[in-house]
C-alpha atoms as a PDB file:
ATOM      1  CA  UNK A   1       0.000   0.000   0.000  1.00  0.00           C
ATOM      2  CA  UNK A   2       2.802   2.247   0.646  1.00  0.00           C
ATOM      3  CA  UNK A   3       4.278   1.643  -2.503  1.00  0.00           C
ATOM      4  CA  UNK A   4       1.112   2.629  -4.284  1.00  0.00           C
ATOM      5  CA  UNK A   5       0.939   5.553  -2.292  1.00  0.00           C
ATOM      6  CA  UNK A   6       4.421   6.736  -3.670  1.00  0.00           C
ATOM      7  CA  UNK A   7       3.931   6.013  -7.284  1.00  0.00           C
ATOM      8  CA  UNK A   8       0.441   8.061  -7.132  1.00  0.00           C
ATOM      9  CA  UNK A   9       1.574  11.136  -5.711  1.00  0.00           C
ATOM     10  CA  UNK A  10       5.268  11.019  -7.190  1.00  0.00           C
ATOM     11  CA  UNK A  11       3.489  11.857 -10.379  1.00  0.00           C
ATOM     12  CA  UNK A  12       3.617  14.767 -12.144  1.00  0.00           C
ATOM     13  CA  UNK A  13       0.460  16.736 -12.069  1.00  0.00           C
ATOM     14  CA  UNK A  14      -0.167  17.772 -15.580  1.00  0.00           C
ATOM     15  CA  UNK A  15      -1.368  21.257 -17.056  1.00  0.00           C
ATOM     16  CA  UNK A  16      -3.307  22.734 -20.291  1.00  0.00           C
ATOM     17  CA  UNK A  17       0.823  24.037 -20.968  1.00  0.00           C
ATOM     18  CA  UNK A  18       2.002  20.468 -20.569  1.00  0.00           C
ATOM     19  CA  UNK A  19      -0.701  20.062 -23.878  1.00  0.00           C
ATOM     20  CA  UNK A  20       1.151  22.570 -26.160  1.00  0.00           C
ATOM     21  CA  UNK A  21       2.168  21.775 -29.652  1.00  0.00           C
ATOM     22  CA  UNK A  22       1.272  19.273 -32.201  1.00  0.00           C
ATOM     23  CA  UNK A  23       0.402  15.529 -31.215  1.00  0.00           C
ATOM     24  CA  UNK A  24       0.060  13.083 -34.309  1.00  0.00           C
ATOM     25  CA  UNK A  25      -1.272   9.484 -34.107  1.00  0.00           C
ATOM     26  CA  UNK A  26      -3.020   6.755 -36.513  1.00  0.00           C
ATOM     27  CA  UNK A  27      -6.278   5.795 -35.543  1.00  0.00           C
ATOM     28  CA  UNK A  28      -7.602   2.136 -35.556  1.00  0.00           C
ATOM     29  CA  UNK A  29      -7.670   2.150 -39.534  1.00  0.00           C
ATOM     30  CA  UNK A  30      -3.855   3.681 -39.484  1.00  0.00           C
ATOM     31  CA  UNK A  31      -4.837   7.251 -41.087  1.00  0.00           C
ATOM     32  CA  UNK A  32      -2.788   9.812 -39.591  1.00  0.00           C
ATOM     33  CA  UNK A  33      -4.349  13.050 -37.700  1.00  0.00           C
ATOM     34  CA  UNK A  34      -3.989  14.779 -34.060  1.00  0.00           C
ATOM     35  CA  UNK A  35      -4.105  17.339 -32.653  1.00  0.00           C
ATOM     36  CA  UNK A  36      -2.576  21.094 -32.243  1.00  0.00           C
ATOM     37  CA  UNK A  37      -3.206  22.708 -28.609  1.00  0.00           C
ATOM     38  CA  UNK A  38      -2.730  26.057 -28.538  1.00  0.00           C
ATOM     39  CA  UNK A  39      -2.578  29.138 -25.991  1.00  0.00           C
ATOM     40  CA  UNK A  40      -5.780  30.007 -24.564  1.00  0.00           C
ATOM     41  CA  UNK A  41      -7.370  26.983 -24.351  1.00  0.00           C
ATOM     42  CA  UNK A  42      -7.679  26.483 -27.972  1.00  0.00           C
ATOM     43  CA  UNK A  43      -7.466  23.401 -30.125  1.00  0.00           C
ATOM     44  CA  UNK A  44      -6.908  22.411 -33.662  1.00  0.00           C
ATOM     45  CA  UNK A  45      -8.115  19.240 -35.246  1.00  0.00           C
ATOM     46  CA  UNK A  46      -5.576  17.749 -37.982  1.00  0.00           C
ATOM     47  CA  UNK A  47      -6.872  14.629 -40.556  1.00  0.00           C
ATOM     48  CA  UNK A  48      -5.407  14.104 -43.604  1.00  0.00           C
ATOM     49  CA  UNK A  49      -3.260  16.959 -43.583  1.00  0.00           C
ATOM     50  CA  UNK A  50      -6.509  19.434 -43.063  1.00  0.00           C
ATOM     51  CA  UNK A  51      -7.060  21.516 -40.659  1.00  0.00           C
ATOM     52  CA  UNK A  52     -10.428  22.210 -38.301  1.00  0.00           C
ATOM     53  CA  UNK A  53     -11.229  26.141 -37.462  1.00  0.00           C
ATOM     54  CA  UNK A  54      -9.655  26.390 -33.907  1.00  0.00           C
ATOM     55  CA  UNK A  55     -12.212  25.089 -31.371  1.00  0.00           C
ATOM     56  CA  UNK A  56     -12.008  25.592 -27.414  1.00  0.00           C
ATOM     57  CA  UNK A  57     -11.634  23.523 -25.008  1.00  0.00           C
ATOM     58  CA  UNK A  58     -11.382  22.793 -21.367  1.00  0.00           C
ATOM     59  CA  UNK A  59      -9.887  19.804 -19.619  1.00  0.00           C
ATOM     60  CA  UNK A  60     -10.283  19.092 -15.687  1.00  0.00           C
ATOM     61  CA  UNK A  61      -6.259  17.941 -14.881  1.00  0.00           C
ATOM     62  CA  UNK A  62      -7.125  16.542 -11.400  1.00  0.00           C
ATOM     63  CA  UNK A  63      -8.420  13.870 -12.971  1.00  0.00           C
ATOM     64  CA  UNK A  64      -6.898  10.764 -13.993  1.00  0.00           C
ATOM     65  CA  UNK A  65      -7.357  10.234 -16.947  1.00  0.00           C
ATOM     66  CA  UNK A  66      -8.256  13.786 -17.628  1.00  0.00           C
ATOM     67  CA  UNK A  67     -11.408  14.907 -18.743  1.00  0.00           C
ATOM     68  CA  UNK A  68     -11.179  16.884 -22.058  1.00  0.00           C
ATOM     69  CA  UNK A  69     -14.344  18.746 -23.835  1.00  0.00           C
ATOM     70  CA  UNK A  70     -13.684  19.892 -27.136  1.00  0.00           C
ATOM     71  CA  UNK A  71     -16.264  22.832 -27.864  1.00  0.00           C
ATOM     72  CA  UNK A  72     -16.918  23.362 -31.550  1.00  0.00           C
ATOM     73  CA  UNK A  73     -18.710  26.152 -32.608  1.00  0.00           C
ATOM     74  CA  UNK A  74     -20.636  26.488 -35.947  1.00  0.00           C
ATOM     75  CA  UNK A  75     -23.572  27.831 -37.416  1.00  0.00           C
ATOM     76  CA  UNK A  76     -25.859  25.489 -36.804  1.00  0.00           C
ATOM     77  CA  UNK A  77     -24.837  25.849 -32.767  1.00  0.00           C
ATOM     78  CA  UNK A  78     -22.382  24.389 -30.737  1.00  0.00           C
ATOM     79  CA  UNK A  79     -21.100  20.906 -30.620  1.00  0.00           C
ATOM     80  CA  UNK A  80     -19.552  19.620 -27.471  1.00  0.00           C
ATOM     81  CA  UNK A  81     -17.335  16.260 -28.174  1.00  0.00           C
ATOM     82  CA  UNK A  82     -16.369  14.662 -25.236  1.00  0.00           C
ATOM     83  CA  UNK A  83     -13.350  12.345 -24.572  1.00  0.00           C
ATOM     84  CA  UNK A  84     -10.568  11.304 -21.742  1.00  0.00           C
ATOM     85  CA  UNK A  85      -7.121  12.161 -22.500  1.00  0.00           C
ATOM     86  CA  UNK A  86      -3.859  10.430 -20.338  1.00  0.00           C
ATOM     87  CA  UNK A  87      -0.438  11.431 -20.640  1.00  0.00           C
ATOM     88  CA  UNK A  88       1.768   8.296 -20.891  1.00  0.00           C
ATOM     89  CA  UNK A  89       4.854  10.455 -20.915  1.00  0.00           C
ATOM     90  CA  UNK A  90       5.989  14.206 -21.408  1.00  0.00           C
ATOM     91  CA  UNK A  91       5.764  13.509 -25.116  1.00  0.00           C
ATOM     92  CA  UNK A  92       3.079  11.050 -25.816  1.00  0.00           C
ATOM     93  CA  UNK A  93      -0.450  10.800 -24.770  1.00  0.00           C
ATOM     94  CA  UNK A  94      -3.405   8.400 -25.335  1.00  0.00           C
ATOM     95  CA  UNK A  95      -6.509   9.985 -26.184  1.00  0.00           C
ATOM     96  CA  UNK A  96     -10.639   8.639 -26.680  1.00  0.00           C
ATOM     97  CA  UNK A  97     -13.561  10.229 -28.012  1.00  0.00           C
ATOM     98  CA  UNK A  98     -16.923   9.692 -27.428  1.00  0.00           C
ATOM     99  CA  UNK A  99     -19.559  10.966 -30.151  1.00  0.00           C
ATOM    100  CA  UNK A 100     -22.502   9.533 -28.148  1.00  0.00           C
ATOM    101  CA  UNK A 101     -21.749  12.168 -25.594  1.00  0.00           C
ATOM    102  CA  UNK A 102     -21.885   9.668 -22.543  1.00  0.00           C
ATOM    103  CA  UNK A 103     -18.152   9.990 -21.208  1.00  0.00           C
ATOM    104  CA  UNK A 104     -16.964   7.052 -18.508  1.00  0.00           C
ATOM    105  CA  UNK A 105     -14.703   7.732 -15.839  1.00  0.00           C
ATOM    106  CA  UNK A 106     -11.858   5.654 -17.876  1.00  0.00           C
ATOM    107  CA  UNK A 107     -11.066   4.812 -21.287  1.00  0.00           C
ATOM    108  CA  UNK A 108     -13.752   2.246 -22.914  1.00  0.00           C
ATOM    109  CA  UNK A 109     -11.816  -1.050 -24.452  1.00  0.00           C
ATOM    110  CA  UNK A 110     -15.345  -2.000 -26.157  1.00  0.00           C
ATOM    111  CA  UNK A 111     -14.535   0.826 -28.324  1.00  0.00           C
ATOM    112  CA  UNK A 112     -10.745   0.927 -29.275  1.00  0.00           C
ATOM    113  CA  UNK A 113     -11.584   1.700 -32.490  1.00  0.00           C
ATOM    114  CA  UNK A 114     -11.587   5.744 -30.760  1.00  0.00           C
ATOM    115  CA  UNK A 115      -8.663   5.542 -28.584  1.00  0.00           C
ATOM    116  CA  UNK A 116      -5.662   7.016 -30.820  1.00  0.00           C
ATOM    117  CA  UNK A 117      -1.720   7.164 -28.826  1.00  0.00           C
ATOM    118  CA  UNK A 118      -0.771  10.726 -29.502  1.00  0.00           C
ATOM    119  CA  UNK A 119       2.737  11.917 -30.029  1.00  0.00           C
ATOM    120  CA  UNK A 120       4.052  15.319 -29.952  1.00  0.00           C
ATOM    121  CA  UNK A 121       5.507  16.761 -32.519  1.00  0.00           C
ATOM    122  CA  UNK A 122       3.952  13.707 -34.848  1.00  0.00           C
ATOM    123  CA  UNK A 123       4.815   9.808 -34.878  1.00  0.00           C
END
């Protein structure tokens, strides 16, 4: 118990600056896309070497894994897609969407098909 103790709270507590840059990954059907964080809680989607207008988004870091909402905005209204994001180390993350809207406290396995491994700077 004391062990587990140590290796919880002798990690790193992650930020939205820990997030900055470009993260590239290929999905379950090995196409290439990420994402680019940027200052002020914004986000760019990347797929097939287009870009999404810069969403927002806002991701509670005292969780584990953290809770990420990215907030589009268009004209038809605003789209919230939800999704869990854990940093596996400084420069790689693993990252799960979930279109349905219904977010679990961890990642899903029934549905790896939506959990990508994210690296910075690409893979």
């Amino acid at each position: 118990m004391i062990l587990a103790s140590i290796s919880v709270f002798g990690q790193k507590m992650h930020t939205a600056k820990d997030l900055l840059g470009k993260w590239e990954g290929k999905d379950s059907r090995s196409e290439v896309g990420g994402l680019v964080f940027l200052k002020n809680n914004n986000a760019i989607l990347t797929f097939h070497g287009n870009y999404s207008p810069a969403m927002n988004y806002t991701a509670d870091f005292t969780t584990n894994p953290v809770k990420i909402d990215l907030v589009v905005q268009n004209p038809k209204g605003r789209i919230n897609i939800k999704g869990l994001l854990q940093f596996i180390n400084n420069n790689t993350i693993k990252f799960q969407v979930f279109p349905s809207g219904n977010r679990p406290n961890n990642f899903d396995p029934l549905y790896p098909q939506n959990i990508v491994i994210l690296k910075r700077g690409g893979s």
